[in-house]
C-alpha atoms as a PDB file:
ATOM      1  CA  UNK A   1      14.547  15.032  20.539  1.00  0.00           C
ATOM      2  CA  UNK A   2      15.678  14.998  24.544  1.00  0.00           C
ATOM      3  CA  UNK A   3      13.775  13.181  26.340  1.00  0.00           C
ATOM      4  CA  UNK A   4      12.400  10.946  23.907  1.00  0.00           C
ATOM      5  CA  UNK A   5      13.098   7.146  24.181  1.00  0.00           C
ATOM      6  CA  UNK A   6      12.061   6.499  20.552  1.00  0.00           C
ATOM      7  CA  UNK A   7      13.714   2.430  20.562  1.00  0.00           C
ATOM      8  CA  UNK A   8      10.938   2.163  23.246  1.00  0.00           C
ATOM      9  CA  UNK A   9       8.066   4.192  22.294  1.00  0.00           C
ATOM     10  CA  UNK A  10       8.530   7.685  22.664  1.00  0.00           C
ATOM     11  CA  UNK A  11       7.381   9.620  26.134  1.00  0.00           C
ATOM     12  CA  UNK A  12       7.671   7.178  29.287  1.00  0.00           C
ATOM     13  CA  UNK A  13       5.500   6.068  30.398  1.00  0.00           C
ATOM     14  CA  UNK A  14       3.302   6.352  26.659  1.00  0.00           C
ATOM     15  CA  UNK A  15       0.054   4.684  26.993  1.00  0.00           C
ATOM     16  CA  UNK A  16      -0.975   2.278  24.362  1.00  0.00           C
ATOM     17  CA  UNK A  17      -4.211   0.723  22.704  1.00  0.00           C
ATOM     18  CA  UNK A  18      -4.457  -1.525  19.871  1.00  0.00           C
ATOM     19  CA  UNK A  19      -6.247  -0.950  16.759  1.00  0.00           C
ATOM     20  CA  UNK A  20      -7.519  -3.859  14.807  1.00  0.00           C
ATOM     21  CA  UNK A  21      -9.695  -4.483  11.170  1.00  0.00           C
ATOM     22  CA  UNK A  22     -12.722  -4.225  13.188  1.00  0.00           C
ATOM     23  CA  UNK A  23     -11.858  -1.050  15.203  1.00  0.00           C
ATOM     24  CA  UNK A  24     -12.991   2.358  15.207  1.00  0.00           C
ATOM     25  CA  UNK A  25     -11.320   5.585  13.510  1.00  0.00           C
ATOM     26  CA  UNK A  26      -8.852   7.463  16.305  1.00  0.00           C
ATOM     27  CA  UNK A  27      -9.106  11.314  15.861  1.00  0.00           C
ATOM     28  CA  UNK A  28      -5.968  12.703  15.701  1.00  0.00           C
ATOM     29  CA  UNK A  29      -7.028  16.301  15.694  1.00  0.00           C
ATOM     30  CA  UNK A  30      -9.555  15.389  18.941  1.00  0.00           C
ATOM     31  CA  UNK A  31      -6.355  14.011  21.084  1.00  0.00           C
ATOM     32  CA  UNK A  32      -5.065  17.496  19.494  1.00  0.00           C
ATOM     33  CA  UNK A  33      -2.071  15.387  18.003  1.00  0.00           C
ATOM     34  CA  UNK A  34      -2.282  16.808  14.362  1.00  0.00           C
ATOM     35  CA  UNK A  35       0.726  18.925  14.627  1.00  0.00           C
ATOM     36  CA  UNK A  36       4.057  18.263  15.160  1.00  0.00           C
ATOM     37  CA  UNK A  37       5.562  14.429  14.610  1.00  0.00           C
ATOM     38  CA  UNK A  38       3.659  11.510  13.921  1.00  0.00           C
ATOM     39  CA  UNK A  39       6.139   8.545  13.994  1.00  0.00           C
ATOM     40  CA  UNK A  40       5.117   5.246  12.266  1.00  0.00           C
ATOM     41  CA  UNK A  41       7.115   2.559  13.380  1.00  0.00           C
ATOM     42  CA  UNK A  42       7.414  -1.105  11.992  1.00  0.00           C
ATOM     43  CA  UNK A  43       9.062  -4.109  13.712  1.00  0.00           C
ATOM     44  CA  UNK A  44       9.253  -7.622  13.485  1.00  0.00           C
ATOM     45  CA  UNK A  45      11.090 -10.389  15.639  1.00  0.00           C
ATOM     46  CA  UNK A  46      10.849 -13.863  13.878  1.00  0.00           C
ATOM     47  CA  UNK A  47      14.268 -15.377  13.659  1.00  0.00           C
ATOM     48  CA  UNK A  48      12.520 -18.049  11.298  1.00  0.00           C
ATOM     49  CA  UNK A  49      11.741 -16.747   8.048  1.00  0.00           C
ATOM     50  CA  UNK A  50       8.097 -17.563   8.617  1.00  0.00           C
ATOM     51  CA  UNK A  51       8.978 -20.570  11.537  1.00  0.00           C
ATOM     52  CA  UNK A  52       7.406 -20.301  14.372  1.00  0.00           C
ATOM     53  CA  UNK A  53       9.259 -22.438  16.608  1.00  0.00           C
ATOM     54  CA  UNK A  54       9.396 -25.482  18.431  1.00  0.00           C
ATOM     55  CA  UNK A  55       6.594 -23.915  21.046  1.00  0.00           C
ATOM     56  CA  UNK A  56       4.426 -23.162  17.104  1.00  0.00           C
ATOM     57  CA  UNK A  57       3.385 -19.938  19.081  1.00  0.00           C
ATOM     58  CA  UNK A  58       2.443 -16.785  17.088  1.00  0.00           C
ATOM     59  CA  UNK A  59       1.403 -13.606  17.951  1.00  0.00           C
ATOM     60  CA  UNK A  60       2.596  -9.984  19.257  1.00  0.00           C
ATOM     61  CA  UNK A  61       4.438 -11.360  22.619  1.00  0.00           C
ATOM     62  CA  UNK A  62       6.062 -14.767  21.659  1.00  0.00           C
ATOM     63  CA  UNK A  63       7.425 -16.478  24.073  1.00  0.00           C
ATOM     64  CA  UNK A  64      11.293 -15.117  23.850  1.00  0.00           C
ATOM     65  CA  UNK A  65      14.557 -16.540  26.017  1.00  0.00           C
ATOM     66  CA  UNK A  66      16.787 -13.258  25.248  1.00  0.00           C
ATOM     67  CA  UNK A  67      15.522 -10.125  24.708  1.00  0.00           C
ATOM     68  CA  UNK A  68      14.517  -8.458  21.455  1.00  0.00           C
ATOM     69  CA  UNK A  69      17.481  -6.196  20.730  1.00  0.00           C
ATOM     70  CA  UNK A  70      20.073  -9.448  21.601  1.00  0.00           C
ATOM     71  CA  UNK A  71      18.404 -11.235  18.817  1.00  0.00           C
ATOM     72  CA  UNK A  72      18.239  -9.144  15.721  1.00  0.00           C
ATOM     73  CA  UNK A  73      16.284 -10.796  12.891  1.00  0.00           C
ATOM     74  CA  UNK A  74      19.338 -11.644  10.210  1.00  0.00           C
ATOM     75  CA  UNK A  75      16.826 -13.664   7.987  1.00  0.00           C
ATOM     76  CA  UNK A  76      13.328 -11.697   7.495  1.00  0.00           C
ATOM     77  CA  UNK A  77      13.883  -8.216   5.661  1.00  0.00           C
ATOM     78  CA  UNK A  78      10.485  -6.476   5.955  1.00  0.00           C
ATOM     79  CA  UNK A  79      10.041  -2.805   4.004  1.00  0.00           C
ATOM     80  CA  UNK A  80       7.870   0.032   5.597  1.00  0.00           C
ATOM     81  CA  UNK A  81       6.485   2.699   3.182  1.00  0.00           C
ATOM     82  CA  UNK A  82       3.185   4.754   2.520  1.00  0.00           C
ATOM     83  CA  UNK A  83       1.480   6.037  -0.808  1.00  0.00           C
ATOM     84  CA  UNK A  84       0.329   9.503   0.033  1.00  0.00           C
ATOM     85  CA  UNK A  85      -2.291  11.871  -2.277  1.00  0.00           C
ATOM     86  CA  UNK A  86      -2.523  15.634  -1.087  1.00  0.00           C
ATOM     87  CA  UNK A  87      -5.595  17.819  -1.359  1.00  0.00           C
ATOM     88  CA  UNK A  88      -4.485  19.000  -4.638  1.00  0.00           C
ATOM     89  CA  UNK A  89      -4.849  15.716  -6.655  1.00  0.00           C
ATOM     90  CA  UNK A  90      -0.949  14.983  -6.113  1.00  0.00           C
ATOM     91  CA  UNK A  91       0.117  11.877  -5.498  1.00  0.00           C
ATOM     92  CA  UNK A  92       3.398   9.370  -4.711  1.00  0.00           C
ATOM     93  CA  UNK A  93       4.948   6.873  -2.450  1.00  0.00           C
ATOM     94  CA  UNK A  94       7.570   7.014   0.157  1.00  0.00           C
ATOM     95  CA  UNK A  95       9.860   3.770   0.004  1.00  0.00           C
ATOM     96  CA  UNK A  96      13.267   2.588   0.131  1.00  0.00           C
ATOM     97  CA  UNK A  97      12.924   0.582  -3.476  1.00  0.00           C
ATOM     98  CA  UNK A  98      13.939   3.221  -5.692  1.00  0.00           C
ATOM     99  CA  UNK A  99      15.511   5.702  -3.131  1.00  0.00           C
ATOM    100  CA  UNK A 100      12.290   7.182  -2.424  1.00  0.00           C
ATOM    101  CA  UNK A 101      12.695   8.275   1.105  1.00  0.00           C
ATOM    102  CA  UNK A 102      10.719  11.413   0.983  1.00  0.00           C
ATOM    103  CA  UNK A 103      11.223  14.954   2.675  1.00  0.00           C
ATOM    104  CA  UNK A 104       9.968  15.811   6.134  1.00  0.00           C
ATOM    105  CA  UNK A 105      10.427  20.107   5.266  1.00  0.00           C
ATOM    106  CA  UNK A 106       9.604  19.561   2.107  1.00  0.00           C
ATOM    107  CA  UNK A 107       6.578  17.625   0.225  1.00  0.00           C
ATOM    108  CA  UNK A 108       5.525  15.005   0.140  1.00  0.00           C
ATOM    109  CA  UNK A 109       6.068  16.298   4.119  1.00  0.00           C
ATOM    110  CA  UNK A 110       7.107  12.239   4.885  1.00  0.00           C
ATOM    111  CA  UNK A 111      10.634  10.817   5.682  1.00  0.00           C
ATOM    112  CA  UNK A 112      11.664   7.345   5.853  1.00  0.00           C
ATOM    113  CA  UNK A 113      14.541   7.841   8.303  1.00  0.00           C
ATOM    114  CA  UNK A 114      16.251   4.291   6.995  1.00  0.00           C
ATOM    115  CA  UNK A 115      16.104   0.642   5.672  1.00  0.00           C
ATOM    116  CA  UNK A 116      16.629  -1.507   8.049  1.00  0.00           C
ATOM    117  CA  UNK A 117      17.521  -5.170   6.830  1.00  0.00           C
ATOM    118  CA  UNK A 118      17.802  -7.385  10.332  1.00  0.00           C
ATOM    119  CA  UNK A 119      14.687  -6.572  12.387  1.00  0.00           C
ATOM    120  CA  UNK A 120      16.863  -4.600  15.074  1.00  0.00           C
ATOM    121  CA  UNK A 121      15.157  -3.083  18.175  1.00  0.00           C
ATOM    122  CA  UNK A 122      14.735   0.237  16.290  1.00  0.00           C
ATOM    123  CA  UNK A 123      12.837  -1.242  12.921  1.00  0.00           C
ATOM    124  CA  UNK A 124      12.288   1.355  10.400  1.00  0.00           C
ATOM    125  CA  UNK A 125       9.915   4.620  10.894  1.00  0.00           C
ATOM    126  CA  UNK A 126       8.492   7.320   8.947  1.00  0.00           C
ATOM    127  CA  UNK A 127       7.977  10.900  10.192  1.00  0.00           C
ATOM    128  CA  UNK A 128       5.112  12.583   9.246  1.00  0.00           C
ATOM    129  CA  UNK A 129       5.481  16.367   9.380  1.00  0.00           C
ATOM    130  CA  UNK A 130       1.459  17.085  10.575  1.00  0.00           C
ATOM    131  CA  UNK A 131       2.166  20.693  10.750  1.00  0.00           C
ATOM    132  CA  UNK A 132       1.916  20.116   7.032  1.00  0.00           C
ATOM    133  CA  UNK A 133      -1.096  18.171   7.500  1.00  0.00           C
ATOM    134  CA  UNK A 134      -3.617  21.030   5.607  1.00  0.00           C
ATOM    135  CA  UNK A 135      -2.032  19.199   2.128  1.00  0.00           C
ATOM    136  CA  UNK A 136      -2.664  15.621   3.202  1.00  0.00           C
ATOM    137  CA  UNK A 137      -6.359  13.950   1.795  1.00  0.00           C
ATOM    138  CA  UNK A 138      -4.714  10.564   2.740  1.00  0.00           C
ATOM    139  CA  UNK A 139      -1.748   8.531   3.869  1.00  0.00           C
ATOM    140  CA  UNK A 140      -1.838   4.826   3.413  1.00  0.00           C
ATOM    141  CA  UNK A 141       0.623   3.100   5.510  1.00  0.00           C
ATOM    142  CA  UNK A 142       1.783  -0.521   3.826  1.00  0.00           C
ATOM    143  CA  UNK A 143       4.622  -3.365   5.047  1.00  0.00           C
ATOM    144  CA  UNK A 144       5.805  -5.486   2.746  1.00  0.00           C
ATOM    145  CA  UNK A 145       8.415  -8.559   2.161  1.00  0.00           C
ATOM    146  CA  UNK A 146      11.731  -7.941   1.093  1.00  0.00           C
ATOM    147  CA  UNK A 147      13.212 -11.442   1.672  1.00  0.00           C
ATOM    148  CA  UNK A 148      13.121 -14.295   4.039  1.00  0.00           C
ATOM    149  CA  UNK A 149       9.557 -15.104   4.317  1.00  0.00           C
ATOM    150  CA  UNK A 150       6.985 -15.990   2.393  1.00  0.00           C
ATOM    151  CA  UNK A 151       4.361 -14.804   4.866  1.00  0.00           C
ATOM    152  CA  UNK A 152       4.525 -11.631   6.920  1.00  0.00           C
ATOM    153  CA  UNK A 153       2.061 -12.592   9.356  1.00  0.00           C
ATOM    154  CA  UNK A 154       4.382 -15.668  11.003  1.00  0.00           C
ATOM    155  CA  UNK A 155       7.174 -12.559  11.670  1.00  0.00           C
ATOM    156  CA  UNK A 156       5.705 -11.307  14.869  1.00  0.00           C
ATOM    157  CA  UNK A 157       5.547  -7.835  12.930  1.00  0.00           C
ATOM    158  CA  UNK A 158       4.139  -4.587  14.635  1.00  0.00           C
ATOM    159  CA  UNK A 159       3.185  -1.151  13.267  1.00  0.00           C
ATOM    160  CA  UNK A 160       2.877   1.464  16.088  1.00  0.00           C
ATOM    161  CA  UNK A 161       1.622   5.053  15.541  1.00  0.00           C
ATOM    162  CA  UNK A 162       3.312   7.537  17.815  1.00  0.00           C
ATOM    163  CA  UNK A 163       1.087  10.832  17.779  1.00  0.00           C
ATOM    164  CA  UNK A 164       2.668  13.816  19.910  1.00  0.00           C
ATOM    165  CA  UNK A 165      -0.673  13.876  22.232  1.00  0.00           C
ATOM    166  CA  UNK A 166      -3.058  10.594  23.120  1.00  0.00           C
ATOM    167  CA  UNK A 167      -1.814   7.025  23.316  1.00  0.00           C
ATOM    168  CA  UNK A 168       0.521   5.299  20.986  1.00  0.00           C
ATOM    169  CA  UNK A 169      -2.109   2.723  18.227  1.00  0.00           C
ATOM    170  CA  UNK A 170      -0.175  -0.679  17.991  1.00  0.00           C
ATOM    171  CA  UNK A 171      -1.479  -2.856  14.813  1.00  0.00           C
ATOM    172  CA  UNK A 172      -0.352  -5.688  15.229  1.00  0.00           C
ATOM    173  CA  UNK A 173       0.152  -7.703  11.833  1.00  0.00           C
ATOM    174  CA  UNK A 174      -0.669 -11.493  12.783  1.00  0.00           C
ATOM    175  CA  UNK A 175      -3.311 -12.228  10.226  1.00  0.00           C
ATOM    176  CA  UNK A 176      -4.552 -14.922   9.773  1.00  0.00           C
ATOM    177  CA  UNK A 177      -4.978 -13.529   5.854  1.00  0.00           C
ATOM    178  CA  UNK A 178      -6.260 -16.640   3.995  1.00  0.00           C
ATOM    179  CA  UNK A 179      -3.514 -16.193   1.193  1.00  0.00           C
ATOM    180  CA  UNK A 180      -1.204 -18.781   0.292  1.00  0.00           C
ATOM    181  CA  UNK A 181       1.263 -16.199   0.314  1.00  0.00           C
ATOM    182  CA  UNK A 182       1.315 -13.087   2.294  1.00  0.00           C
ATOM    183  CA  UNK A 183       3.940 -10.602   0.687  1.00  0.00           C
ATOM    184  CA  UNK A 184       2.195  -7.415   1.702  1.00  0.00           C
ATOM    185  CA  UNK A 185      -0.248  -5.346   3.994  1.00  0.00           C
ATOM    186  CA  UNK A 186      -2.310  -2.301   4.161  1.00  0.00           C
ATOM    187  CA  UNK A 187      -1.706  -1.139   7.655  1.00  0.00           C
ATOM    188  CA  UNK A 188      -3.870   1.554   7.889  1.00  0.00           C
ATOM    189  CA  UNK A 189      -4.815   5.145   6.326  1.00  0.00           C
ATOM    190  CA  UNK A 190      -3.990   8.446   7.697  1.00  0.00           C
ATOM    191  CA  UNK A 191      -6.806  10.457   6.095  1.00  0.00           C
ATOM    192  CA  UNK A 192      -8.842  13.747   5.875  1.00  0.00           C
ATOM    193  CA  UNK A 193     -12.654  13.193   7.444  1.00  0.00           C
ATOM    194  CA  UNK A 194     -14.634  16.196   7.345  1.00  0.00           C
ATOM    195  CA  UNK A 195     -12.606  18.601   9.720  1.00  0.00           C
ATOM    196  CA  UNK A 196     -10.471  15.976  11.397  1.00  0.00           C
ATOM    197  CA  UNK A 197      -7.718  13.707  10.371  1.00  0.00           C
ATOM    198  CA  UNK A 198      -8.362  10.576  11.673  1.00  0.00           C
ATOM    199  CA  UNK A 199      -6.266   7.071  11.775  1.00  0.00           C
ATOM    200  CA  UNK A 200      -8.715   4.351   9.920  1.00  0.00           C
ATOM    201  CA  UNK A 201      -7.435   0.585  10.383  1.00  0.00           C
ATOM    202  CA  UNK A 202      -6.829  -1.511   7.012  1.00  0.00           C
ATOM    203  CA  UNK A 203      -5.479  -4.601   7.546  1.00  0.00           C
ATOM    204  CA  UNK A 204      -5.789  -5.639   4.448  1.00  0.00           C
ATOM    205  CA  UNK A 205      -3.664  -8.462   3.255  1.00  0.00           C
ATOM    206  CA  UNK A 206      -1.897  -9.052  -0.317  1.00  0.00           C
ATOM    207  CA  UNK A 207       0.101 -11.634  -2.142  1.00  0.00           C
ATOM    208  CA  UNK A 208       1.162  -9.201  -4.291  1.00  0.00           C
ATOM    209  CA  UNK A 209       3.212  -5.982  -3.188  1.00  0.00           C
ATOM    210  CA  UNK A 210       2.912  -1.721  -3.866  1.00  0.00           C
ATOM    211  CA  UNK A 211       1.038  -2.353  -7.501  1.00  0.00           C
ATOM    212  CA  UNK A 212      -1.617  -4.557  -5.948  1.00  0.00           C
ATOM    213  CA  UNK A 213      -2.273  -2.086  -3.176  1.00  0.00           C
ATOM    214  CA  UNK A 214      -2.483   0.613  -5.444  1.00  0.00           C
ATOM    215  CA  UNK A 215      -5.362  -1.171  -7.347  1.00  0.00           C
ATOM    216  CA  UNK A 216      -7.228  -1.940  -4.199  1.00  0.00           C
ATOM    217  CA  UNK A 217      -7.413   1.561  -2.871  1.00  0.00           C
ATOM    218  CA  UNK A 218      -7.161   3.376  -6.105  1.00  0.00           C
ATOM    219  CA  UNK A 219      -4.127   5.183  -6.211  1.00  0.00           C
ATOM    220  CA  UNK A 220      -3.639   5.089  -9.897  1.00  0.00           C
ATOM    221  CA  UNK A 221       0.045   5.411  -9.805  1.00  0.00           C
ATOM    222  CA  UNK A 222       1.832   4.096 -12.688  1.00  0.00           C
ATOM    223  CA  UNK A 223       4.602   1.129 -11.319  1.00  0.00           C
ATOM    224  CA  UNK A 224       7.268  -0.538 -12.835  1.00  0.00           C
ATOM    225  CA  UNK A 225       8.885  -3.847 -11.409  1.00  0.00           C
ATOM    226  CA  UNK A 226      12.503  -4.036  -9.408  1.00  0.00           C
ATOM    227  CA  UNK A 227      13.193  -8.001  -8.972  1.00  0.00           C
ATOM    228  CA  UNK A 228       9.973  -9.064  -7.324  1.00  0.00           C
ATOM    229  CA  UNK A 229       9.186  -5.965  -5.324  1.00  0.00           C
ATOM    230  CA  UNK A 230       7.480  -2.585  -7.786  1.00  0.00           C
ATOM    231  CA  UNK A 231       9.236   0.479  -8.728  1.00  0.00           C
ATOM    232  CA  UNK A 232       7.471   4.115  -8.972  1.00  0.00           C
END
């Protein structure tokens, strides 16, 4: 890992571009960046539990008086995690509810590296081992509440992509969703299209959590409940 500033995005400099509901699919295996590491990161920076602020600003760059990693976020616990189906029919879900933090060497070939309950400068990430990428159909990436909020789109949260060739994809998760209450989001898929592998933007927003994602995209995993958040 020398020489890479992963707190600030990998490679300097590493060119960025944001992806959005409306945006097109990004070729991994074009940019030639389906081997090696793809890093998802997640952070957020709301010290308000869904409060803007006096200034009511939201967005991806709020207006800040100390920098991020002075002001870690001791009231918003956000989760990061992915279902994941391989070419064989297989299917799961990488998470920290449950202990489910994957394998990168081994399947399901995903790692959550941690479970990060402050919003520090580091956030949470999962590795995705694409040298292993001949068993992935598809990788949904989802962010959901853990506590703090009742709307993940007030937290300033951010989901980056950090491929090992092309620019870093920044999804930036500021709604607006419609919902009275926002406790989850499909991020984005990682998924098999014809030859390629390609990164296809989601953004789709949930009240629910992991059980109503499932539904919407058809996983067909069978959940259980653990407090208010579900359990494979």
């Amino acid at each position: 890992m020398s020489g890479i500033d992963w707190p600030n995005g990998g490679e300097v400099p590493f060119r960025r571009t944001n992806l959005s509901a409306t945006g097109h699919d990004v070729s991994l295996t074009r940019q030639g960046a389906a081997v090696g590491t793809l890093r998802v990161n997640l952070r957020w920076s709301s010290a308000g539990g869904g409060n803007t602020g006096g200034s009511g600003r939201r967005g991806l760059f709020p207006r800040r008086t100390e920098p991020l990693a002075a002001r870690p976020n001791r009231s918003v616990d956000l989760d990061l995690g992915c279902l994941y189906e391989f070419t064989d029919g297989q299917r799961g879900v990488v998470q920290a509810v449950g202990q489910r933090s994957g394998d990168y060497a081994r399947p399901p070939y995903i790692r959550l590296d941690r479970d990060d309950r402050f919003g520090s400068q580091a956030g949470e990430n999962l590795f995705i081992n694409m040298d292993q990428n001949v068993h992935f159909e598809r990788i949904l990436i989802f962010v959901m509440v853990k506590s703090g909020t009742a709307d993940l789109t007030t937290c300033d949260t951010n989901v980056t992509f950090y491929p090992t060739a092309g620019p870093a994809l920044e999804v930036p998760l500021t709604g607006p969703s419609g919902l009275v209450k926002t406790n989850s989001c499909a991020v984005a898929q990682i998924r098999r299209q014809g030859p390629e592998i390609v990164v296809h933007p989601e953004l789709k927003y949930f009240s629910g959590y992991q059980s109503e994602i499932d539904a919407a995209f058809g996983w067909g995993l069978r959940w259980g409940h653990s407090s208010h958040h579900s359990r494979f």
